[in-house]
C-alpha atoms as a PDB file:
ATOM      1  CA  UNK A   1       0.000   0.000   0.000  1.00  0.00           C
ATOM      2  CA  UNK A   2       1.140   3.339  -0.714  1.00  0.00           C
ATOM      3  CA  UNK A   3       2.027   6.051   1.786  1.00  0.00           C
ATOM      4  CA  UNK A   4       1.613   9.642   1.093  1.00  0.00           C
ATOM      5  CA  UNK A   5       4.859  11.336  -0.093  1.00  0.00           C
ATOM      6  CA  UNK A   6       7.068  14.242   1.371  1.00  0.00           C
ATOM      7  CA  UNK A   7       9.858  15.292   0.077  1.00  0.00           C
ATOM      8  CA  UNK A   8      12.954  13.831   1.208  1.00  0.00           C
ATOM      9  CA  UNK A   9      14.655  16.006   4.259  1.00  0.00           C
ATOM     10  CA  UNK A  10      17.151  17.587   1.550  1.00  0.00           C
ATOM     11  CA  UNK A  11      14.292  19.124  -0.324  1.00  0.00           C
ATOM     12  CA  UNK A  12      12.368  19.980   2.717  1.00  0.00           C
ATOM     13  CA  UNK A  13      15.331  22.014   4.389  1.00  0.00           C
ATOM     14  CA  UNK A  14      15.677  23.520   0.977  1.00  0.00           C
ATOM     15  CA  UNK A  15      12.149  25.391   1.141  1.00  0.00           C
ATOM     16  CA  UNK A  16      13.015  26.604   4.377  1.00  0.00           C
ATOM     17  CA  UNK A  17      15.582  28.681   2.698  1.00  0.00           C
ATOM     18  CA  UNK A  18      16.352  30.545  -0.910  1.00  0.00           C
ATOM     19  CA  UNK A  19      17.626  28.308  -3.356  1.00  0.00           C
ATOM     20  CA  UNK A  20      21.359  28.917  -3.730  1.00  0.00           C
ATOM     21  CA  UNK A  21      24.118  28.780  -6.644  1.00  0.00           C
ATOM     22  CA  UNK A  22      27.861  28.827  -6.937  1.00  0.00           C
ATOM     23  CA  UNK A  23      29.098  31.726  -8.829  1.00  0.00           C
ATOM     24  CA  UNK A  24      31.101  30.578 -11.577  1.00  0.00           C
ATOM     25  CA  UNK A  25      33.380  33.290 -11.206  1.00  0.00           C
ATOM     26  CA  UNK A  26      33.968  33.495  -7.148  1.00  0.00           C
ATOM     27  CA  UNK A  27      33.244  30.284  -6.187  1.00  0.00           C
ATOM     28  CA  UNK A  28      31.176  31.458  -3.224  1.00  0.00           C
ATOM     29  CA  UNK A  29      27.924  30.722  -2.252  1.00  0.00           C
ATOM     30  CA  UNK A  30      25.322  33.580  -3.589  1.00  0.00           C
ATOM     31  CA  UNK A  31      21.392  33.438  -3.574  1.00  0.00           C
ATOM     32  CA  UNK A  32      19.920  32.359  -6.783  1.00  0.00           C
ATOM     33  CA  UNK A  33      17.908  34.977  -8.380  1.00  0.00           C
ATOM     34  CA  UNK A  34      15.421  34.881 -10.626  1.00  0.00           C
ATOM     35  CA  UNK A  35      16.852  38.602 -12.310  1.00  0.00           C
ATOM     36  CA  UNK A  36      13.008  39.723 -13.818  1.00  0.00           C
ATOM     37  CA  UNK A  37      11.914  40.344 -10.162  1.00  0.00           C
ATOM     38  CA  UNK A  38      12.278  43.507  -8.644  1.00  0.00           C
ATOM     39  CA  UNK A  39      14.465  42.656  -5.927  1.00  0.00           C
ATOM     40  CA  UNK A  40      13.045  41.694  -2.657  1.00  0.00           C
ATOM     41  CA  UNK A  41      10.106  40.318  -4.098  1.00  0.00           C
ATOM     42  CA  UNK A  42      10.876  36.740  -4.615  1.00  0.00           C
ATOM     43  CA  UNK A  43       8.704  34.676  -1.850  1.00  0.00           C
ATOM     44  CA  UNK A  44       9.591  30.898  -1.660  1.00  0.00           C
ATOM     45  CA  UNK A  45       5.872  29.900  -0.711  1.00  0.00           C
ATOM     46  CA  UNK A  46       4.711  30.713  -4.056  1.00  0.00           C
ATOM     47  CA  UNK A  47       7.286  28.490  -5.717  1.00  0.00           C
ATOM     48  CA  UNK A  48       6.860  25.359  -7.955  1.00  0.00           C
ATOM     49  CA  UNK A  49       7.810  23.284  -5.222  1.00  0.00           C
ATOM     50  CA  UNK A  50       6.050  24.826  -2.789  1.00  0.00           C
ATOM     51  CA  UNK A  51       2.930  24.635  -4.208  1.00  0.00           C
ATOM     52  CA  UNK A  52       2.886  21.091  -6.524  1.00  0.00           C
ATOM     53  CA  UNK A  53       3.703  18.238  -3.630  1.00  0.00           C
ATOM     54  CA  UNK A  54       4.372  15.047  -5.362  1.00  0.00           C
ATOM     55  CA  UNK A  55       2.021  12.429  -6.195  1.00  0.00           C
ATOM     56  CA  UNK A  56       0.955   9.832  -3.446  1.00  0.00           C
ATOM     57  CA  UNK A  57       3.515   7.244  -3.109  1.00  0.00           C
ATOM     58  CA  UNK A  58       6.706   9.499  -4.535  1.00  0.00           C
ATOM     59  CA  UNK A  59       9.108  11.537  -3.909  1.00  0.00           C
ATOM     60  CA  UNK A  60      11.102  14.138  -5.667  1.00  0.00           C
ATOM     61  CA  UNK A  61      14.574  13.437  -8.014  1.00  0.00           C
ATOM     62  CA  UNK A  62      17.286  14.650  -5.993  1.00  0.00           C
ATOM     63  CA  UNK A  63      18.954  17.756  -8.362  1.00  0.00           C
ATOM     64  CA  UNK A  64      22.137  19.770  -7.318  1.00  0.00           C
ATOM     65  CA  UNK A  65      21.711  23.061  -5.395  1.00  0.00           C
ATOM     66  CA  UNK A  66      22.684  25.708  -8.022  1.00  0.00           C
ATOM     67  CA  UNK A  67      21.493  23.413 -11.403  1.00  0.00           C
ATOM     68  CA  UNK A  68      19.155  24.249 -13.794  1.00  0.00           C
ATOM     69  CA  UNK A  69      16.570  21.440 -12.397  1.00  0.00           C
ATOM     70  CA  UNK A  70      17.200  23.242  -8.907  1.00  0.00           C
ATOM     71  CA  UNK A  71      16.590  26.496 -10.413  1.00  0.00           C
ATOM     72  CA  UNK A  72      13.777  25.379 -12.552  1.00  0.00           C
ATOM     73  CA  UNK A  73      12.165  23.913  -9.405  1.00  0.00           C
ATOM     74  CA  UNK A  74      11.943  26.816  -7.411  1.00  0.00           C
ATOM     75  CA  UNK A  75      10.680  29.296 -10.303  1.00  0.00           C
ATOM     76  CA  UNK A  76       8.386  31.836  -8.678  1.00  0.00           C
ATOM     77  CA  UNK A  77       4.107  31.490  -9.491  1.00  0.00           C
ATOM     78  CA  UNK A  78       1.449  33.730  -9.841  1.00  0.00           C
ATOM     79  CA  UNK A  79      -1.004  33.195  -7.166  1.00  0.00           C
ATOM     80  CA  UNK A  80      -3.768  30.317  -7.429  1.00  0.00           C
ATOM     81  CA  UNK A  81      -6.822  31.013  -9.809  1.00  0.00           C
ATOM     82  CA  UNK A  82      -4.369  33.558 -12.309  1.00  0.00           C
ATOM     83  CA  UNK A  83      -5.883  33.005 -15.710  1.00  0.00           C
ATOM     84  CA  UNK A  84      -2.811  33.042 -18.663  1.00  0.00           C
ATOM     85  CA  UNK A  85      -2.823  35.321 -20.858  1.00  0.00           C
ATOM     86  CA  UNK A  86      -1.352  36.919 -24.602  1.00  0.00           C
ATOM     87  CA  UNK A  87       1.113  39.281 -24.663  1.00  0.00           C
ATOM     88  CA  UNK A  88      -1.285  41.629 -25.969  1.00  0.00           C
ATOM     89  CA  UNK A  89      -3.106  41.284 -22.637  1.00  0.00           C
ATOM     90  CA  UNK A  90      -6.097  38.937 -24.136  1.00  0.00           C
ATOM     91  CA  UNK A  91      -7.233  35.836 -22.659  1.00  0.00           C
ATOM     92  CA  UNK A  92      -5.724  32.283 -24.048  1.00  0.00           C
ATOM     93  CA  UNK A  93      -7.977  29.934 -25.409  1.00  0.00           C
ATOM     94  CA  UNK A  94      -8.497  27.440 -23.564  1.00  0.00           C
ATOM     95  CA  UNK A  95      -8.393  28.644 -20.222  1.00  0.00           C
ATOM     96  CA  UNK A  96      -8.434  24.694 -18.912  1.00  0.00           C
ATOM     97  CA  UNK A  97      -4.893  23.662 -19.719  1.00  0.00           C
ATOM     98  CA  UNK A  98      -2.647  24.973 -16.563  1.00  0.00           C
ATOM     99  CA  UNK A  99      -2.539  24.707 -13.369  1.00  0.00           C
ATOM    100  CA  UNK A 100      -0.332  27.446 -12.657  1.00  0.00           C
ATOM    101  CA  UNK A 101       1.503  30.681 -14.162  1.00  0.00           C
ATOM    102  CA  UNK A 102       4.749  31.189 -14.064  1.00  0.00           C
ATOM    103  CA  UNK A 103       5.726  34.704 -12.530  1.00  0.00           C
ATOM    104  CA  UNK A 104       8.156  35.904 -15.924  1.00  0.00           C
ATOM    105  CA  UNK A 105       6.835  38.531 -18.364  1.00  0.00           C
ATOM    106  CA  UNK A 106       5.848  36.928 -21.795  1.00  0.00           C
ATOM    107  CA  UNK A 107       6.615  40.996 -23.470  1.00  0.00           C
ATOM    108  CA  UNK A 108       4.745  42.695 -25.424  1.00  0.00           C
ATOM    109  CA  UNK A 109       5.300  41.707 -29.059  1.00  0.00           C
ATOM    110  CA  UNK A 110       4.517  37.923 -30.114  1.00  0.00           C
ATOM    111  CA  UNK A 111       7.625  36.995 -29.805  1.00  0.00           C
ATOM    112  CA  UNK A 112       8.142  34.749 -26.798  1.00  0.00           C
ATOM    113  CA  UNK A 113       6.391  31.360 -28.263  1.00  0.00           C
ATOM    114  CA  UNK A 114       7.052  28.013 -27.218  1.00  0.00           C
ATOM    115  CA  UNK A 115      10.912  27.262 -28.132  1.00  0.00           C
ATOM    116  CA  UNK A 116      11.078  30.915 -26.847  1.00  0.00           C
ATOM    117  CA  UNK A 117       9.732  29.745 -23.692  1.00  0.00           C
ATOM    118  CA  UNK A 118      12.583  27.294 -23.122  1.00  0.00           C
ATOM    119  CA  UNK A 119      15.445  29.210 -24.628  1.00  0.00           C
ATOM    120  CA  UNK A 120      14.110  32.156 -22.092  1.00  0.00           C
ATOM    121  CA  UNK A 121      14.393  29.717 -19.061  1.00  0.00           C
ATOM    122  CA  UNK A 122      17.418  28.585 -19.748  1.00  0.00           C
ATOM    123  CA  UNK A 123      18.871  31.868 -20.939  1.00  0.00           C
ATOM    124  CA  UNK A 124      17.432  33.399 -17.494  1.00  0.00           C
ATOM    125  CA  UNK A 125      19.712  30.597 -15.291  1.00  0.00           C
ATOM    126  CA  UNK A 126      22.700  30.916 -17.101  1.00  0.00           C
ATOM    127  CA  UNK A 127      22.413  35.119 -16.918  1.00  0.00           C
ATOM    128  CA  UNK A 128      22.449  34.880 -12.871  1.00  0.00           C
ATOM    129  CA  UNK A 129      24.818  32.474 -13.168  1.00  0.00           C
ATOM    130  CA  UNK A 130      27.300  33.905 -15.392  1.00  0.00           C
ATOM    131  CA  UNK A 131      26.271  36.330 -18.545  1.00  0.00           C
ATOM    132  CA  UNK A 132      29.033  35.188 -20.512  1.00  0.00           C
ATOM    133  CA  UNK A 133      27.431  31.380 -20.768  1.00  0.00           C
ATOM    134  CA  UNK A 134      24.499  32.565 -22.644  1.00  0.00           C
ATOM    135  CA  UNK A 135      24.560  31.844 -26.318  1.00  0.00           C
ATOM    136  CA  UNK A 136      21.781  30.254 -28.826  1.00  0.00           C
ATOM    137  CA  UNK A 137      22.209  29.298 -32.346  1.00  0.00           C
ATOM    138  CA  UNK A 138      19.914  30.542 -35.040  1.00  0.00           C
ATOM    139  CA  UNK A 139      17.762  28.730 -37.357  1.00  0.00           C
ATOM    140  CA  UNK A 140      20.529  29.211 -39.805  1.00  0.00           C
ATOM    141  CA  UNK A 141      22.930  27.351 -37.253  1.00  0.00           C
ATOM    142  CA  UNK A 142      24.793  30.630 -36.272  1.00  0.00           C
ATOM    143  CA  UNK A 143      25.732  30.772 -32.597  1.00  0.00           C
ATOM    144  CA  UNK A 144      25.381  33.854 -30.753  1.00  0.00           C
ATOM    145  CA  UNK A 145      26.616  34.821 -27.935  1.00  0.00           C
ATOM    146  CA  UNK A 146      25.047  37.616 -25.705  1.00  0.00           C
ATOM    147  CA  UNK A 147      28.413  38.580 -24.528  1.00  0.00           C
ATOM    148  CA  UNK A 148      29.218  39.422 -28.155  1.00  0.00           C
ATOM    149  CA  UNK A 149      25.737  40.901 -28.680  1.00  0.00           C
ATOM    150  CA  UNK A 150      26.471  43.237 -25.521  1.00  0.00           C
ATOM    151  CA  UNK A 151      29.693  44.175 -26.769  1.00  0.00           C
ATOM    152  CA  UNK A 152      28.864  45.456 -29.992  1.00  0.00           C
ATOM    153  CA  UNK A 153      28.811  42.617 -32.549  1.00  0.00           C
ATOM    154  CA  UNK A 154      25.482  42.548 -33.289  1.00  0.00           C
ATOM    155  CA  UNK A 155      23.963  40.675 -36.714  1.00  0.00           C
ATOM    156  CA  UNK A 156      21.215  41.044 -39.313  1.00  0.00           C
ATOM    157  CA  UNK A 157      19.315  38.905 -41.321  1.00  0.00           C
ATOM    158  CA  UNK A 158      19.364  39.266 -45.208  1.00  0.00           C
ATOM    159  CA  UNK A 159      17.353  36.795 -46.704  1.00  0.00           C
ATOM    160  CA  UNK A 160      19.134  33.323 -45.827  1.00  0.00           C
ATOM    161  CA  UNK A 161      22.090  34.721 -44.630  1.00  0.00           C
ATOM    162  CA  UNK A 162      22.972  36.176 -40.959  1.00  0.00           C
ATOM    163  CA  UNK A 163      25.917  39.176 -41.898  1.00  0.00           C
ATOM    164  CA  UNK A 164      27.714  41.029 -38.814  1.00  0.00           C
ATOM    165  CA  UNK A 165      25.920  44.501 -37.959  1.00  0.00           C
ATOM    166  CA  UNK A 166      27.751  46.716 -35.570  1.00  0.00           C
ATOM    167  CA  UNK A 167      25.845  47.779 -32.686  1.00  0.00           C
ATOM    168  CA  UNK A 168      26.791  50.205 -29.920  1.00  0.00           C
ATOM    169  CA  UNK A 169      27.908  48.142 -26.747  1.00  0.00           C
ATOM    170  CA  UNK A 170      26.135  48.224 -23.582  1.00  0.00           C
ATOM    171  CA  UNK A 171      27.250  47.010 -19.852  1.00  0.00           C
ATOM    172  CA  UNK A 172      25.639  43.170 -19.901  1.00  0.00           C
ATOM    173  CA  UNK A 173      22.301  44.496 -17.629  1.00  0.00           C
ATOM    174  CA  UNK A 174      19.201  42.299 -17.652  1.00  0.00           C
ATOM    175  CA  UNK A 175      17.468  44.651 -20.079  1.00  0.00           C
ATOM    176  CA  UNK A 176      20.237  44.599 -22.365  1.00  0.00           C
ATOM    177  CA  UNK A 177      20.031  40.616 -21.967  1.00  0.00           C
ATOM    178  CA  UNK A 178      16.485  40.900 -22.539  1.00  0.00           C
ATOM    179  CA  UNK A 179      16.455  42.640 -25.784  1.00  0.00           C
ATOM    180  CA  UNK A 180      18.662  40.392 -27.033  1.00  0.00           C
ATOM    181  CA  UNK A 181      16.674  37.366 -26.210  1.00  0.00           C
ATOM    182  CA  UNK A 182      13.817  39.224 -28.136  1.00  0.00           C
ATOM    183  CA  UNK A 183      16.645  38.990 -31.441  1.00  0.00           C
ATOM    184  CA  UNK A 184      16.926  35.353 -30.708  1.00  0.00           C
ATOM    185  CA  UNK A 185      13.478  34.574 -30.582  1.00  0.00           C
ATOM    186  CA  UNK A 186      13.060  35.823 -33.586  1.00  0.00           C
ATOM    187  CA  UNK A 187      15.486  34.211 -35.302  1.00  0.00           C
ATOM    188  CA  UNK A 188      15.121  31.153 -33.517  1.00  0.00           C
ATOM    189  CA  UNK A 189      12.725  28.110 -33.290  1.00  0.00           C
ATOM    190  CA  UNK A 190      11.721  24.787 -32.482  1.00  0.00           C
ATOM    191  CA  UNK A 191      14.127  23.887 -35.239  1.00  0.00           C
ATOM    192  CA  UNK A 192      17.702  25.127 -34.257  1.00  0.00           C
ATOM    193  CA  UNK A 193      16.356  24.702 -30.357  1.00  0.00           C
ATOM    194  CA  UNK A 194      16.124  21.317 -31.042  1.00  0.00           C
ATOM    195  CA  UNK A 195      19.245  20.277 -32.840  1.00  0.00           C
ATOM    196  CA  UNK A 196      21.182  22.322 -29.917  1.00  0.00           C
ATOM    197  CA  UNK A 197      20.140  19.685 -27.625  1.00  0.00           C
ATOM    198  CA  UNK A 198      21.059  16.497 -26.937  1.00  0.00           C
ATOM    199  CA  UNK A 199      18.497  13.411 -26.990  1.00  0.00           C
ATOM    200  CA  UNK A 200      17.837  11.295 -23.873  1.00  0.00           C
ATOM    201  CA  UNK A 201      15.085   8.195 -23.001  1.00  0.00           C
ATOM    202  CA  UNK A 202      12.138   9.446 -21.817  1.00  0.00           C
ATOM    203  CA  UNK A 203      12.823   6.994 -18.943  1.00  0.00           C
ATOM    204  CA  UNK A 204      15.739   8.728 -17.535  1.00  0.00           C
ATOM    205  CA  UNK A 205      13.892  12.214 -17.606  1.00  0.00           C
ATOM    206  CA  UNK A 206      15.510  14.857 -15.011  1.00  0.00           C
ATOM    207  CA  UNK A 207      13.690  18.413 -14.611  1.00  0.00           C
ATOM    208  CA  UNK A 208      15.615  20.712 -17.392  1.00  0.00           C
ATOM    209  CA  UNK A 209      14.918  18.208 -20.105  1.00  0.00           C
ATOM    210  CA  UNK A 210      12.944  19.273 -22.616  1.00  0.00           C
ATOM    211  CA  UNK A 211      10.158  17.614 -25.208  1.00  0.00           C
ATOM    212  CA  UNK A 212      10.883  19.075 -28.114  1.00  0.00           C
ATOM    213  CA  UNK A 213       9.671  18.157 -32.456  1.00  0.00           C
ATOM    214  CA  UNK A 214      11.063  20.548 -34.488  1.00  0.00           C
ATOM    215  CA  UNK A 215       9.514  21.805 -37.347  1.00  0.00           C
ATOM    216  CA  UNK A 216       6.641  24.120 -38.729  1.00  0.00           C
ATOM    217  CA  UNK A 217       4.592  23.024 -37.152  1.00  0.00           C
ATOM    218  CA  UNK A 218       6.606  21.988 -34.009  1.00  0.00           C
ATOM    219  CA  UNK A 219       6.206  22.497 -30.060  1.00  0.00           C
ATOM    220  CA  UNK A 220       8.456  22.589 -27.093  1.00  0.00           C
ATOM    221  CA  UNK A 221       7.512  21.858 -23.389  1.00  0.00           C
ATOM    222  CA  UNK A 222       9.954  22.006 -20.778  1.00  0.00           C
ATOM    223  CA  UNK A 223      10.147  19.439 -18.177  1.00  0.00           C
ATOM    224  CA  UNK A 224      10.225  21.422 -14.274  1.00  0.00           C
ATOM    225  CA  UNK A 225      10.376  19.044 -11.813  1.00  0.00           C
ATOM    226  CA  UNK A 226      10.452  14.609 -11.234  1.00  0.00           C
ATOM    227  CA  UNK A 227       9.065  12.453  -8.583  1.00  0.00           C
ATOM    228  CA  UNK A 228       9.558   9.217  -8.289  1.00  0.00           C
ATOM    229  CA  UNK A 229       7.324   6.400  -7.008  1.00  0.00           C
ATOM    230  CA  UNK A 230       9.558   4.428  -4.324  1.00  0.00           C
ATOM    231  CA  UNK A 231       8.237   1.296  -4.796  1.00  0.00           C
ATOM    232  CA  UNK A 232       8.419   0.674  -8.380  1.00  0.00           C
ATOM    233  CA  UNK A 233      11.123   3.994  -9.491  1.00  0.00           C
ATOM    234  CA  UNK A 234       8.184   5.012 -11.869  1.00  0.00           C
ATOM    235  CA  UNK A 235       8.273   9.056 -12.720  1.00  0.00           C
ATOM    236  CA  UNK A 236       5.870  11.466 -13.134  1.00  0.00           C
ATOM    237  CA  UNK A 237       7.335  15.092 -14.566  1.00  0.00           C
ATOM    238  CA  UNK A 238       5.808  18.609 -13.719  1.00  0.00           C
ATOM    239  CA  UNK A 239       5.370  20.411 -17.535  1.00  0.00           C
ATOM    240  CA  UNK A 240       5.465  23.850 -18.551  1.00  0.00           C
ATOM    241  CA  UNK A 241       5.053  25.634 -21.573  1.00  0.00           C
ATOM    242  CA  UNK A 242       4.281  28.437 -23.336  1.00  0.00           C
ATOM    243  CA  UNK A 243       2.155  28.874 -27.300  1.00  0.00           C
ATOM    244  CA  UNK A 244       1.182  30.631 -30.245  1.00  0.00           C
ATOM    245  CA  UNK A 245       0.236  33.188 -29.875  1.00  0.00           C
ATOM    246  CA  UNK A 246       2.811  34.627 -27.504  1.00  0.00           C
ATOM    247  CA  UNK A 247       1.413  33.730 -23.846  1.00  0.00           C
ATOM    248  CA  UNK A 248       2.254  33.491 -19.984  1.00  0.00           C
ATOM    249  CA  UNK A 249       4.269  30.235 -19.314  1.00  0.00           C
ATOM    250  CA  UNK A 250       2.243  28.064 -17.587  1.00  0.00           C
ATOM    251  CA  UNK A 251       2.672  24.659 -15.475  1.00  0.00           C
ATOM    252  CA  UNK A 252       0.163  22.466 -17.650  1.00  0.00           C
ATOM    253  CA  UNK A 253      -2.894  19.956 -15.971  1.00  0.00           C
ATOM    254  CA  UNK A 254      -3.603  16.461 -16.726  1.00  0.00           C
ATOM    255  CA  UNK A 255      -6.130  17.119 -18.380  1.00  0.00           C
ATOM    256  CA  UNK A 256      -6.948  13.150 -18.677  1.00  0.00           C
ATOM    257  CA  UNK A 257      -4.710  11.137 -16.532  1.00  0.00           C
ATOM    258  CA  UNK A 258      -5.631  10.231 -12.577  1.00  0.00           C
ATOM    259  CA  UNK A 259      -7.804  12.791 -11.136  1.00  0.00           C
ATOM    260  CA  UNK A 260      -5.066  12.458  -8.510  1.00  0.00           C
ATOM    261  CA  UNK A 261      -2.414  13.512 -10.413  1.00  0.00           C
ATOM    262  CA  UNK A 262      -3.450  16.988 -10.938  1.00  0.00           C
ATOM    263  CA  UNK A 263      -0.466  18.650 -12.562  1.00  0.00           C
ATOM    264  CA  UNK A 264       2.002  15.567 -12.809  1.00  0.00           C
ATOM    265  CA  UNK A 265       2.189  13.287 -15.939  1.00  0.00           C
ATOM    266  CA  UNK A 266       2.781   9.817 -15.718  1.00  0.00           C
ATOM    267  CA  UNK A 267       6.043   8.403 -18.316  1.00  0.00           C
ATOM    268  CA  UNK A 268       5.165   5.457 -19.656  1.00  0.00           C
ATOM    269  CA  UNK A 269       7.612   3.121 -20.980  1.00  0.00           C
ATOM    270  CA  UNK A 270       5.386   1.183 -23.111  1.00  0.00           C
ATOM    271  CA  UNK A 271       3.587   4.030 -24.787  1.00  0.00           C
ATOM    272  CA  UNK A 272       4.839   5.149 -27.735  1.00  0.00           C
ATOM    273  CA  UNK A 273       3.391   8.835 -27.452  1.00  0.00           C
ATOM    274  CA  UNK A 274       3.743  11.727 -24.609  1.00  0.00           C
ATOM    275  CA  UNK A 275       0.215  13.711 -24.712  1.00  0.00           C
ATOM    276  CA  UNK A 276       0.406  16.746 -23.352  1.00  0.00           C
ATOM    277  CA  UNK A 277      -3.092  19.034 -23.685  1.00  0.00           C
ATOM    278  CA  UNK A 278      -2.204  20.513 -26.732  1.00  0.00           C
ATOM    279  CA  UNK A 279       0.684  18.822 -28.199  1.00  0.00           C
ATOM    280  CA  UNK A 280       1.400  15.147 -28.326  1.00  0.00           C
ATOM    281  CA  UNK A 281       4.890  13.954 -28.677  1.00  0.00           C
ATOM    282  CA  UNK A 282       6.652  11.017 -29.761  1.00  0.00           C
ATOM    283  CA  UNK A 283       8.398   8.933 -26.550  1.00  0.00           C
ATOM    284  CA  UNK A 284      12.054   9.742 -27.986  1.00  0.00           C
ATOM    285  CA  UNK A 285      11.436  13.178 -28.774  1.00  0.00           C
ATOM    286  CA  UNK A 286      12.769  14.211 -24.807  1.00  0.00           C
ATOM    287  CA  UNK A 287      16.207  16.184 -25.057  1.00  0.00           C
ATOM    288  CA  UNK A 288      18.709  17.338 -23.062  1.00  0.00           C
ATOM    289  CA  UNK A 289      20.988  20.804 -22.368  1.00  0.00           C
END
């Protein structure tokens, strides 16, 4: 019979305290910050962890304090109830696939899609951990760094070719990083996202992975947190995305799994597709950063 499932004392004494990274560059201990926030604002009772337990019988995948998983685990919510919306301020239809938003600005242009969504959240860890780690490739398979971007080597886009275009350097702030993410993510898709990553069973899923098909169409869904169920090492995965148009990430709902479930997806060996409510995957379409 199963017991109901804490999380293991690690994780527990974790949301008793800010998550915390190593800075690459000091090697000390800092707090890990989530850089959109106005400072002082980030409250760990309205985190992902705080507010998805695991499902009876399971406990979470132990991560690394200062990983992406860790990171991705403690990513600040809007409160219960908050409806997602555009980035033109509408209403997404449907209104009955999450089960939480993220707290991270979508912007105001429809720009930040699905890939988007991912390349943001990953782009946002490696800024607090060290700016000069962020770099995405293009559709056309050109890498570019933001460090670059910052300093002045900025690019255009003439027909199918990406040509250097001088631009006047700026100090490597979080607005300057987010107006170059807005250049990636238009430049950038489901496509080159997906052949920067590397692929991985769906068995051995860890929170950062992502389900990704590349294409037109193609989706992206990024994989937040794992439990596992101690008896039988089954694992369930917390998923968040974000769509076309240009919305509010949001942790997705089982829309037809275990009533008990609520926001946690069961991984299936034997199936051959991942459904999620508005995208199903094949089972090795799971990758890796």
């Amino acid at each position: 019979m199963l017991t109901t499932c804490t999380s293991s004392p690690t994780e527990a004494d974790q949301l008793t305290t800010a998550p915390v990274a190593v800075s690459i560059q000091t090697g000390t201990v800092e707090p890990n910050r989530y850089a959109w926030l106005p400072a002082g604002t980030y409250d760990r009772k309205h985190s992902v962890a705080a507010r998805f337990a695991p499902p009876r019988g399971c406990r979470r995948v132990a991560v690394a304090p200062g990983s992406f998983g860790h990171w991705l685990r403690y990513l600040p919510l809007l409160p219960a109830g908050t409806a997602v919306r555009l980035h033109n301020g509408q209403l997404k239809d449907p209104q009955d696939v999450h089960a939480a938003v993220l707290d991270i600005d979508v912007g105001t242009r429809d720009l930040q899609q699905c890939a988007d969504a991912v390349i943001r959240l990953r782009g946002e860890y490696q800024f607090g951990q060290d700016p000069t780690r962020v770099h995405f490739h293009l559709t056309s398979g050109d890498d570019v760094r933001f460090a670059d971007w910052a300093g002045g080597q900025g690019f255009r886009v003439s027909g199918d070719q990406v040509l250097p275009a001088p631009r006047p350097a700026e100090p490597p702030t979080h607005a300057v990083f987010r107006r170059y993410l807005d250049q990636i993510f238009t430049y950038a898709g489901t496509l080159s996202l997906a052949r920067e990553l590397s692929a991985v069973p769906l068995t051995d899923v860890q929170p950062g992975d992502v389900l990704i098909r590349g294409g037109s169409p193609g989706h992206a869904v990024i994989v937040l947190d794992v439990a596992e169920q101690l008896a039988t090492g089954r694992r369930y995965v917390l998923l968040a995305q974000s769509y076309m148009p240009a919305q509010q990430m949001h942790v997705l709902r089982n829309v037809w799994g275990d009533a008990g479930l609520g926001a946690w997806f069961a991984v299936n060996p034997q199936e051959t597709r991942f459904g999620t409510p508005e995208w199903t995957f094949r089972n090795d379409e799971l990758k890796r950063f």
